[in-house]
C-alpha atoms as a PDB file:
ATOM      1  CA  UNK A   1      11.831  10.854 -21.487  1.00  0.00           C
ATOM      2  CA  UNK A   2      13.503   9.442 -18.058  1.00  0.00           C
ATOM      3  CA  UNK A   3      13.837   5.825 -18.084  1.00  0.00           C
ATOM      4  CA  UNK A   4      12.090   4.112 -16.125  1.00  0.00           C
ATOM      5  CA  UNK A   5      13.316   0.764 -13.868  1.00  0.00           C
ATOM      6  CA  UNK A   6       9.850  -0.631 -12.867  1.00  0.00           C
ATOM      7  CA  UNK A   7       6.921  -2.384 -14.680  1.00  0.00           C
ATOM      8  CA  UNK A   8       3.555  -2.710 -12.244  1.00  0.00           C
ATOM      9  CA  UNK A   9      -0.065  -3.498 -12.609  1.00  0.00           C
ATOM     10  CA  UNK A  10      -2.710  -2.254  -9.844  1.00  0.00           C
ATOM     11  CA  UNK A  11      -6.129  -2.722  -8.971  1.00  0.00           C
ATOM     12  CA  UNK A  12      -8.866  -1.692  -6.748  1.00  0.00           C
ATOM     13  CA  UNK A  13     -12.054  -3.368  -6.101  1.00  0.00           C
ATOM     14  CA  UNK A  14     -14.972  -2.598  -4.447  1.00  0.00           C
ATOM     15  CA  UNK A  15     -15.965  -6.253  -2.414  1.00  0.00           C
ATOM     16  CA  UNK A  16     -19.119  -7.933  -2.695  1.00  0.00           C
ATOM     17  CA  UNK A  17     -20.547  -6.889   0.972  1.00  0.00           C
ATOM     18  CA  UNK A  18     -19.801  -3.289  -0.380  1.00  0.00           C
ATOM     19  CA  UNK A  19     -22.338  -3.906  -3.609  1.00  0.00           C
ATOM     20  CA  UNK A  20     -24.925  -5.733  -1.101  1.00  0.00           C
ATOM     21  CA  UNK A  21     -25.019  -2.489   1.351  1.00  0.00           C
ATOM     22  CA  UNK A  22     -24.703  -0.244  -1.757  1.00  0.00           C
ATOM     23  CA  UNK A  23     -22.151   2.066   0.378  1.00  0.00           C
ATOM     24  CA  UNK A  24     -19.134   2.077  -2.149  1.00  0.00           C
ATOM     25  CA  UNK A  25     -15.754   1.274  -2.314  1.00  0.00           C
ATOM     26  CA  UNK A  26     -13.616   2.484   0.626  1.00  0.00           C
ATOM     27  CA  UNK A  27      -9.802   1.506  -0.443  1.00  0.00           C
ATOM     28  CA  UNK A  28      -7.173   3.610  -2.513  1.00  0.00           C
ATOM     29  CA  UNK A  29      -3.453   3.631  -4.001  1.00  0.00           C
ATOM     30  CA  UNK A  30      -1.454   4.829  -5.899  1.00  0.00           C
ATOM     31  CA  UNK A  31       2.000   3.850  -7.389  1.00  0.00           C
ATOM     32  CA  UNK A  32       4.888   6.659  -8.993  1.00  0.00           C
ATOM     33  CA  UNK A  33       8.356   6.356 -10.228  1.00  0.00           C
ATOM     34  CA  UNK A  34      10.104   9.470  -8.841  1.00  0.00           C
ATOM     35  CA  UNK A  35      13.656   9.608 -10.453  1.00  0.00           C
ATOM     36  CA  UNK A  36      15.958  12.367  -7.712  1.00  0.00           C
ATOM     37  CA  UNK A  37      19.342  13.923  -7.865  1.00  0.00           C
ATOM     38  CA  UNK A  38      20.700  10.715  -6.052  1.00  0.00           C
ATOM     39  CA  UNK A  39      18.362   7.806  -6.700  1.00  0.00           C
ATOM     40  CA  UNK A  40      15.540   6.754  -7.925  1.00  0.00           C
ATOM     41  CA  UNK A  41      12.360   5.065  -6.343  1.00  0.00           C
ATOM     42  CA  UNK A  42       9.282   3.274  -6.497  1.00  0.00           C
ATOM     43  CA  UNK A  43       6.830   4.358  -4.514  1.00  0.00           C
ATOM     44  CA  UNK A  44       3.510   2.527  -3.738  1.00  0.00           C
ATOM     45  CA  UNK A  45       1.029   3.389  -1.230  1.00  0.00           C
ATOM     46  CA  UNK A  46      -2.246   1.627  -0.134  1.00  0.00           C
ATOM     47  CA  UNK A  47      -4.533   2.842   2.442  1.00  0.00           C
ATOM     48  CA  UNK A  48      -7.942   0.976   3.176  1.00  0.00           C
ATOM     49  CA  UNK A  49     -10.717   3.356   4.865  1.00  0.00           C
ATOM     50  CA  UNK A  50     -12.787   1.688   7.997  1.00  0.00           C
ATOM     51  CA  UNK A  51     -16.085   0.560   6.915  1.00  0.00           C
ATOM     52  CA  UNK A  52     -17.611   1.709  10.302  1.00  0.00           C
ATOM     53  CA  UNK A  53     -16.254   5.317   9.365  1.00  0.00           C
ATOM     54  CA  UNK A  54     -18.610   7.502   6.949  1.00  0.00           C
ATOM     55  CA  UNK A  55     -16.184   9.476   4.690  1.00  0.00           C
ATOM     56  CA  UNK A  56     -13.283   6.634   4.861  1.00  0.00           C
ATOM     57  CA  UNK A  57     -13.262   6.551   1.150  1.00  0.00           C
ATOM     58  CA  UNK A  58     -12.058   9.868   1.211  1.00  0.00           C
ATOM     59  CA  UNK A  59      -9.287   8.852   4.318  1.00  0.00           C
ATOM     60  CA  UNK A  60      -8.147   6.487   1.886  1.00  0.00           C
ATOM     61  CA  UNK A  61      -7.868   8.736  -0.804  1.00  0.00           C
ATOM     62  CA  UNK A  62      -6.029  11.588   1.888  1.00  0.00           C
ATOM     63  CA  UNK A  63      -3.708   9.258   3.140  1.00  0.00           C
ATOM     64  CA  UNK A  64      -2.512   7.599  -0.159  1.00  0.00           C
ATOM     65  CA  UNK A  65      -2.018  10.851  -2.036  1.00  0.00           C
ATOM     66  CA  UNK A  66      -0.233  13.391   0.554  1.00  0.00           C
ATOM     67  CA  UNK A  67       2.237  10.378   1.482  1.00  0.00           C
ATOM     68  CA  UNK A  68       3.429   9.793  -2.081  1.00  0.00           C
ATOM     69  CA  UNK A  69       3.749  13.413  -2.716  1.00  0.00           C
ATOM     70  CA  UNK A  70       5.870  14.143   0.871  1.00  0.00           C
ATOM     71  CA  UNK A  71       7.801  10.554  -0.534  1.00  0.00           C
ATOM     72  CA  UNK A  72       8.354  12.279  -4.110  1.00  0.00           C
ATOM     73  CA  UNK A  73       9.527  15.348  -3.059  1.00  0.00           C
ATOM     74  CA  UNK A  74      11.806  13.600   0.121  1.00  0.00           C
ATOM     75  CA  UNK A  75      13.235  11.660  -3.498  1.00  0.00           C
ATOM     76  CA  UNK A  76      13.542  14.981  -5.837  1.00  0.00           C
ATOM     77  CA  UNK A  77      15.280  16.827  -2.960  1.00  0.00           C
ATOM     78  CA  UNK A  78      17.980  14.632  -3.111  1.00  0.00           C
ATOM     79  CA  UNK A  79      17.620  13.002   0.327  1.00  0.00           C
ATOM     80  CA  UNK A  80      18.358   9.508   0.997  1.00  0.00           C
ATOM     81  CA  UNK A  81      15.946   6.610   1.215  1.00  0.00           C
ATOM     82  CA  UNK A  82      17.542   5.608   4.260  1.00  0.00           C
ATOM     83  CA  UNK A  83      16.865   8.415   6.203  1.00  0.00           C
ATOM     84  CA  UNK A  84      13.308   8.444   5.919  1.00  0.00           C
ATOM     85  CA  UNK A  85      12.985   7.624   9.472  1.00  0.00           C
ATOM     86  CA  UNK A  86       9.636   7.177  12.066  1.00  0.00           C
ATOM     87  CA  UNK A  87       9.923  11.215  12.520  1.00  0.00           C
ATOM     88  CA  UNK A  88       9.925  12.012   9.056  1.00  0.00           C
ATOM     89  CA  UNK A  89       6.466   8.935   8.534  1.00  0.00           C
ATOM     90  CA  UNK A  90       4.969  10.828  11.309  1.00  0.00           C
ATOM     91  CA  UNK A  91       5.427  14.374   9.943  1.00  0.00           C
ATOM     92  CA  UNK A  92       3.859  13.038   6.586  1.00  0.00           C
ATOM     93  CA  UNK A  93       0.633  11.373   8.296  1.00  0.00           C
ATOM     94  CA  UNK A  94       0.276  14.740  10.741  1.00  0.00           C
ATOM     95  CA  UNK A  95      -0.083  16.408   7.523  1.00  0.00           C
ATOM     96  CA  UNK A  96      -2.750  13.755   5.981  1.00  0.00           C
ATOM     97  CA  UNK A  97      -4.216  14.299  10.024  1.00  0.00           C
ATOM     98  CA  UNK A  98      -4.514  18.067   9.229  1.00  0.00           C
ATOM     99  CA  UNK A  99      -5.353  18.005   5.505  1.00  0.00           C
ATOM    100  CA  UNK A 100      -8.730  15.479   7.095  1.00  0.00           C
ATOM    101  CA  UNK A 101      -9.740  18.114   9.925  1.00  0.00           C
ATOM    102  CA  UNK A 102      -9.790  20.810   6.913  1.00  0.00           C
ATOM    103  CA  UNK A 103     -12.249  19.075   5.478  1.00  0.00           C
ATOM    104  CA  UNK A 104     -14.340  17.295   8.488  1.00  0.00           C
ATOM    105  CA  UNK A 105     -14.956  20.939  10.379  1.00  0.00           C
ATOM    106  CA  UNK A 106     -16.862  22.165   7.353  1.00  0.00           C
ATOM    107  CA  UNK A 107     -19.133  18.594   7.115  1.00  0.00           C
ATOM    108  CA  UNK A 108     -19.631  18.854  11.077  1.00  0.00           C
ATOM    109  CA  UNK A 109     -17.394  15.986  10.917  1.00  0.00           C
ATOM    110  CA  UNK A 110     -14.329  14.768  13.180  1.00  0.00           C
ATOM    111  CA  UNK A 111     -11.108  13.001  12.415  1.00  0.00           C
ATOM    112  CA  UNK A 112     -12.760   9.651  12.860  1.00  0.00           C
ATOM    113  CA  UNK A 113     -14.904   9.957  10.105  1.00  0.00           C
ATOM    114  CA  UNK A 114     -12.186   9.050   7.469  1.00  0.00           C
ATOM    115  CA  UNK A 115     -10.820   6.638   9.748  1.00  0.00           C
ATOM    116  CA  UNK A 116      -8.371   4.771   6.846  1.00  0.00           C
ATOM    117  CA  UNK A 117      -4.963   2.667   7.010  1.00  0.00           C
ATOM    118  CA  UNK A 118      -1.859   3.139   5.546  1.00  0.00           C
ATOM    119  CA  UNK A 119       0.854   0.785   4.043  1.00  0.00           C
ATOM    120  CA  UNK A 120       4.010   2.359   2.276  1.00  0.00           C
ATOM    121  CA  UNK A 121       6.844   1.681   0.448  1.00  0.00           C
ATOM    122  CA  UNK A 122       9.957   3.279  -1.194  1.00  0.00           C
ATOM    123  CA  UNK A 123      12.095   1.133  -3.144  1.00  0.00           C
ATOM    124  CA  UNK A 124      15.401   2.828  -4.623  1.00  0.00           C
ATOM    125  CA  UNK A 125      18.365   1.325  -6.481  1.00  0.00           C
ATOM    126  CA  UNK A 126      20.006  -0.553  -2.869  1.00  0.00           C
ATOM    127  CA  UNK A 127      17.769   0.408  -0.459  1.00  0.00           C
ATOM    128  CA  UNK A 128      14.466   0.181   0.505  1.00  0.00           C
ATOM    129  CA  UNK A 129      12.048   1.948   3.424  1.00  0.00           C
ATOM    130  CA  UNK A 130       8.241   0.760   4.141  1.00  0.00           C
ATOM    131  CA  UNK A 131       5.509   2.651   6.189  1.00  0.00           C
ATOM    132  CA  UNK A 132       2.580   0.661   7.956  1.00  0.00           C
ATOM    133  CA  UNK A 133      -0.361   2.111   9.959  1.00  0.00           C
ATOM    134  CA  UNK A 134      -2.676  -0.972  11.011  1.00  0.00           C
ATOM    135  CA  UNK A 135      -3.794  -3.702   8.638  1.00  0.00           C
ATOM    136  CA  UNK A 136      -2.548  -4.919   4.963  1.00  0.00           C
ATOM    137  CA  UNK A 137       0.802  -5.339   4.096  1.00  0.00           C
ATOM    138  CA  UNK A 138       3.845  -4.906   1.848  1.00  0.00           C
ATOM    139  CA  UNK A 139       5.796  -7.886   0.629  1.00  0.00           C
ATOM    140  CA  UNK A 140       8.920  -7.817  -1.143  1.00  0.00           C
ATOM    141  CA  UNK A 141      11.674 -10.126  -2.493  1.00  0.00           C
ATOM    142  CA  UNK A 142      15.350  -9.291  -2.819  1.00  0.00           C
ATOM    143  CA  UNK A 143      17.179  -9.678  -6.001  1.00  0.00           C
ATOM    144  CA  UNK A 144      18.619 -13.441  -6.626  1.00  0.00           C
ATOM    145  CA  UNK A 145      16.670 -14.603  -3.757  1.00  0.00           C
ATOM    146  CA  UNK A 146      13.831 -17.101  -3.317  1.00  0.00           C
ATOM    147  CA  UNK A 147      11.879 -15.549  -0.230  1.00  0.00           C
ATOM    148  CA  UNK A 148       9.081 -13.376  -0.140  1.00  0.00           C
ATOM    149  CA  UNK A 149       9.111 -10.950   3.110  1.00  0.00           C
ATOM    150  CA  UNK A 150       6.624  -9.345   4.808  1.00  0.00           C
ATOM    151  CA  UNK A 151       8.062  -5.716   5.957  1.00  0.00           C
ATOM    152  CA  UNK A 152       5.695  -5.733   8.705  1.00  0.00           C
ATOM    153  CA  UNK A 153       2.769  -7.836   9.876  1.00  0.00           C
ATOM    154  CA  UNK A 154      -0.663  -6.807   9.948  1.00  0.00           C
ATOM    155  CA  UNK A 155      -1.605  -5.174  13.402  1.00  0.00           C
ATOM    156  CA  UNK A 156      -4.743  -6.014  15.601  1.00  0.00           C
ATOM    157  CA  UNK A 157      -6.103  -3.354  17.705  1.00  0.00           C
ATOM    158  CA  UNK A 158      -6.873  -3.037  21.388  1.00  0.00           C
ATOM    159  CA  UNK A 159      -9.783  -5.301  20.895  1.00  0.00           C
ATOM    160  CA  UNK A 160     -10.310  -8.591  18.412  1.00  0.00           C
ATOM    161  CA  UNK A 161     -11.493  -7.510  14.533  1.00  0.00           C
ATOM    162  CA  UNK A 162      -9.798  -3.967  14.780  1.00  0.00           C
ATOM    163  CA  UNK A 163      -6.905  -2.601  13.853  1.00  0.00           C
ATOM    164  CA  UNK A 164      -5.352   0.881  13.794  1.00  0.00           C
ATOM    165  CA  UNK A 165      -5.487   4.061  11.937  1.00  0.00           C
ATOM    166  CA  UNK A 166      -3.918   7.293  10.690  1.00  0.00           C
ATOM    167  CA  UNK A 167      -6.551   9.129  12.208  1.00  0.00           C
ATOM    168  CA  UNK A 168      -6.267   7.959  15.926  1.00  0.00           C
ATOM    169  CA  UNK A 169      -5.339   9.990  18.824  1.00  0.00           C
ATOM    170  CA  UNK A 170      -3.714  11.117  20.095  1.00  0.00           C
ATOM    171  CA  UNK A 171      -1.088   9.505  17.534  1.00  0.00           C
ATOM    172  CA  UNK A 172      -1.514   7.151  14.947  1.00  0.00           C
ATOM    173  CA  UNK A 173       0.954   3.470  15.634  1.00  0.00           C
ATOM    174  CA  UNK A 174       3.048   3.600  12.932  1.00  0.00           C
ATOM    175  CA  UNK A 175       5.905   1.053  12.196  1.00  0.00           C
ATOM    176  CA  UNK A 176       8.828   1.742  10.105  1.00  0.00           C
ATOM    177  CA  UNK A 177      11.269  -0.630   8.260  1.00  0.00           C
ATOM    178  CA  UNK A 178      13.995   0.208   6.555  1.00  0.00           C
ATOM    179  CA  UNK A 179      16.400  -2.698   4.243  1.00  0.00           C
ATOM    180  CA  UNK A 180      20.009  -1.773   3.003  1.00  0.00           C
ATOM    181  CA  UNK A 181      19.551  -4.318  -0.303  1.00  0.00           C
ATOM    182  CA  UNK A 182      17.747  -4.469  -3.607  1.00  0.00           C
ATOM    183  CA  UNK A 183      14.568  -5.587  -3.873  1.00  0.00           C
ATOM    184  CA  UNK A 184      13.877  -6.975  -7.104  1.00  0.00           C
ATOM    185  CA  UNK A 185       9.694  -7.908  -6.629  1.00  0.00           C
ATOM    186  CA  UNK A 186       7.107  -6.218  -4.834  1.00  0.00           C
ATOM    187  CA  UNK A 187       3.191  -5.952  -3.525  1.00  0.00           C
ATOM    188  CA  UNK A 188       1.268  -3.723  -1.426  1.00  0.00           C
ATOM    189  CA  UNK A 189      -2.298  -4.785  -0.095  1.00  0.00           C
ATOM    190  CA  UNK A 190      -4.802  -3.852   1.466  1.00  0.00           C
ATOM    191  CA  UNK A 191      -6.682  -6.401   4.634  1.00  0.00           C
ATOM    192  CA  UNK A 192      -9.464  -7.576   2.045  1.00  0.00           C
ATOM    193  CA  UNK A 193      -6.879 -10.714   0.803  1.00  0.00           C
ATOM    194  CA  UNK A 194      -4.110 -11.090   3.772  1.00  0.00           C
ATOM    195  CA  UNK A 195      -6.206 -14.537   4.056  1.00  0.00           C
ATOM    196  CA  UNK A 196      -5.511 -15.087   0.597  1.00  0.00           C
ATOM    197  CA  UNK A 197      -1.532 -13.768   0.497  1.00  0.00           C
ATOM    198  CA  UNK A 198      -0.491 -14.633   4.274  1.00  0.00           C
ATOM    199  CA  UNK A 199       0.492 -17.903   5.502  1.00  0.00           C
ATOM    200  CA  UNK A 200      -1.291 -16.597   9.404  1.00  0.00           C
ATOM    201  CA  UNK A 201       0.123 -20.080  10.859  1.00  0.00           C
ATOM    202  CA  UNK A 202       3.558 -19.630   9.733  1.00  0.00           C
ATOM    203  CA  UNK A 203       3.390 -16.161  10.241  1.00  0.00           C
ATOM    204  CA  UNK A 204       4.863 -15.261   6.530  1.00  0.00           C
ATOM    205  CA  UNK A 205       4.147 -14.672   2.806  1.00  0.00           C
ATOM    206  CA  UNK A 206       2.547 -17.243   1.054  1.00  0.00           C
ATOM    207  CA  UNK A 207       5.485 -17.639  -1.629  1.00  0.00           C
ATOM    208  CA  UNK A 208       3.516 -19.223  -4.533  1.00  0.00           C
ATOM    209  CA  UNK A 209       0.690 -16.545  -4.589  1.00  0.00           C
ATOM    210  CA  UNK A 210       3.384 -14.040  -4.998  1.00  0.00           C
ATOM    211  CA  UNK A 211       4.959 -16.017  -7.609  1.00  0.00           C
ATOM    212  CA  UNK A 212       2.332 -16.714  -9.348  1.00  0.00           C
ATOM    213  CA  UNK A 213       1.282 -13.332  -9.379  1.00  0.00           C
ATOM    214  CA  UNK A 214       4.908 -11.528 -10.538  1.00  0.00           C
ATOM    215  CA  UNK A 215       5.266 -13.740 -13.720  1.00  0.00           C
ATOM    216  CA  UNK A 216       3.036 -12.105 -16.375  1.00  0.00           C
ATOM    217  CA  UNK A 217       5.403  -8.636 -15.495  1.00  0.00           C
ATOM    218  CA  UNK A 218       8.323 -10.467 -15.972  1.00  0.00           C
ATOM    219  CA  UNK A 219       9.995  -9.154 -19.164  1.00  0.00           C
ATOM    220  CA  UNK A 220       7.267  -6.450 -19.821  1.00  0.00           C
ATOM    221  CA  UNK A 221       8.337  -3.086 -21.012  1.00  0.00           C
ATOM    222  CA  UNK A 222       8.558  -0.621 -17.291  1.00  0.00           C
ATOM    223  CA  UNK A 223       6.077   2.138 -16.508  1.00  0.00           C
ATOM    224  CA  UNK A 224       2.435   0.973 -15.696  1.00  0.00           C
ATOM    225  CA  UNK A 225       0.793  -2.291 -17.696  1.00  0.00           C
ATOM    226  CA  UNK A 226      -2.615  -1.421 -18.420  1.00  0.00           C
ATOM    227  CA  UNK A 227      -3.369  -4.761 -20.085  1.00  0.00           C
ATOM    228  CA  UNK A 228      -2.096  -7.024 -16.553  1.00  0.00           C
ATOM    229  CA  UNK A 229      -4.306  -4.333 -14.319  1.00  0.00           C
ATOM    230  CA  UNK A 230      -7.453  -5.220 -16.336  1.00  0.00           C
ATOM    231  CA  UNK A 231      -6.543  -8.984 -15.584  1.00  0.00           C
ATOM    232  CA  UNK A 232      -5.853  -8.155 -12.400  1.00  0.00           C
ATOM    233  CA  UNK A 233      -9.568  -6.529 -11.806  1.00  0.00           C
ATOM    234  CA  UNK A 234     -10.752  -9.536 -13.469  1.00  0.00           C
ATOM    235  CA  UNK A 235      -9.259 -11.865 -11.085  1.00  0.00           C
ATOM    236  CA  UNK A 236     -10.160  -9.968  -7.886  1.00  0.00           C
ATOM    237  CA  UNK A 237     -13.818  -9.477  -9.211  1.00  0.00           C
ATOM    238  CA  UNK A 238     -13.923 -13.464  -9.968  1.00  0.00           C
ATOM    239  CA  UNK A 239     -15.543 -16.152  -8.250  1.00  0.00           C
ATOM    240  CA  UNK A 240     -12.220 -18.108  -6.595  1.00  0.00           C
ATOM    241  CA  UNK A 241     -11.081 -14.735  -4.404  1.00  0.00           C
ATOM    242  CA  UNK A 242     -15.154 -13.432  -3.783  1.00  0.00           C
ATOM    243  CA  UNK A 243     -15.710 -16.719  -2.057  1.00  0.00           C
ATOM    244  CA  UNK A 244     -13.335 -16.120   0.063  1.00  0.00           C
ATOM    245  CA  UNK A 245     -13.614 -12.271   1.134  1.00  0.00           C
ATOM    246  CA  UNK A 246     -16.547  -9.909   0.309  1.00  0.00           C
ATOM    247  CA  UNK A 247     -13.979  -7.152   1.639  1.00  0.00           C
ATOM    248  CA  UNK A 248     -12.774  -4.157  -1.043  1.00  0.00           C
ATOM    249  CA  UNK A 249      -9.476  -4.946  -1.800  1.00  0.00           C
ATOM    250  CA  UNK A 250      -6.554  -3.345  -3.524  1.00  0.00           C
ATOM    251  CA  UNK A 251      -3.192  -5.044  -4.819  1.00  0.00           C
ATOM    252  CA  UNK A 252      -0.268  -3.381  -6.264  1.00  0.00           C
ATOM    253  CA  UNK A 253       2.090  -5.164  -7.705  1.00  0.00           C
ATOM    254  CA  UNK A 254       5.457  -3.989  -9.208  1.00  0.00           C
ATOM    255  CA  UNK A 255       8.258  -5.846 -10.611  1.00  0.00           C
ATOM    256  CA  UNK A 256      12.361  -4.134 -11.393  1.00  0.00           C
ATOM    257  CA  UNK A 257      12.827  -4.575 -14.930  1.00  0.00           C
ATOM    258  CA  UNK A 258      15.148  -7.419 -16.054  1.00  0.00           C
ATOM    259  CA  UNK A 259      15.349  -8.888 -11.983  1.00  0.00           C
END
């Protein structure tokens, strides 16, 4: 069995404006520990599909699932973290843009329709690269340090309340980040809690959320915690965070085992 550097918890929940309108939950991620000829990586991917867009639950879904398999196999082939670049991002989400028109031609359907985000990362042994298409965010602290950083901040659209997607044309706006270092901590989520996670006035991570939230993985055994992403649905379904978003909302959160 490969060893495995990581310990995470995740959760996805559908917000309370969702259960009201009876119209589902429209988020997605996923999170894989891909182990290559040269390194080995974390890689977590959240994508939350536009309310306003009917089959955006299955954007999300798209966009989460072909990025960490083109991030797997960019990690099995031996490449470098470092050279996933804004050209190789883009060739992964024209392939989530093609995989969607497969299935909106037969539904009478256009790209539109599954209108979703998209928020990356891949985390190896000293170096790290993150994704971001619109809203969300990843944050992630270094090893030995104090600071929680947000990769990239969450992007408004042409007009106030929007943001951008995989599925606009004629190209999505993508950013790309890429650290030489060792992250020790990370989280990937989706826009339904930036007001909880994001300090908007400072214009950075609100450290003692994040700290907060890392300590029950702390000395865990690595691989996926089952028991920490119940609590974690537990304390996204509960009263303190639905007061202050009825939005779905997805948080990943991973942690490098003895950091």
């Amino acid at each position: 069995m490969t060893k495995k550097d990581w310990i995470w918890a995740g959760s996805k929940r559908i917000g309370t404006s969702h259960i009201r309108s009876g119209t589902g939950c429209d988020d997605f991620g996923a999170c894989v520990e891909v182990v290559g000829p040269s390194d080995r990586a974390l890689i977590v991917v959240v994508s939350d599909g536009a309310g306003s867009a009917k089959y955006s639950s299955i954007g999300s879904r798209i966009v989460s699932r072909v990025c960490v398999a083109n991030a797997s196999r960019h990690i099995a082939d031996g490449k470098p973290i470092i050279d996933i670049s804004l050209e190789v991002v883009k060739d992964w989400l024209d392939e989530v843009r093609d995989r969607i028109s497969l299935i909106a031609d037969p539904r009478g359907a256009t790209r539109r329709d599954f209108a979703a985000t998209a928020v990356g990362a891949i985390v190896g042994e000293r170096t790290a690269v993150f994704f971001h298409v619109g809203d969300g965010a990843a944050a992630f602290r270094a090893i030995d340090q104090d600071e929680w950083i947000i990769a990239s901040w969450p992007a408004q659209g042409q007009f106030a309340s929007t943001t951008y997607f995989v599925t606009d044309d004629p190209e999505p706006v993508c950013r790309v980040t890429a650290i030489d270092y060792t992250v020790g901590h990370l989280a990937l989520f989706t826009d339904g809690i930036e007001r909880l996670v994001l300090d908007f006035a400072k214009h950075e991570a609100f450290s003692p959320f994040f700290k907060k939230m890392m300590t029950p993985l702390v000395g865990k055994a690595p691989g996926r915690n089952r028991d920490l992403s119940r609590q974690l649905n537990q304390f996204l379904d509960g009263k303190s965070v639905c007061e202050k978003t009825d939005d779905d909302k997805t948080l990943i959160l991973a942690s490098r085992a003895g950091s």
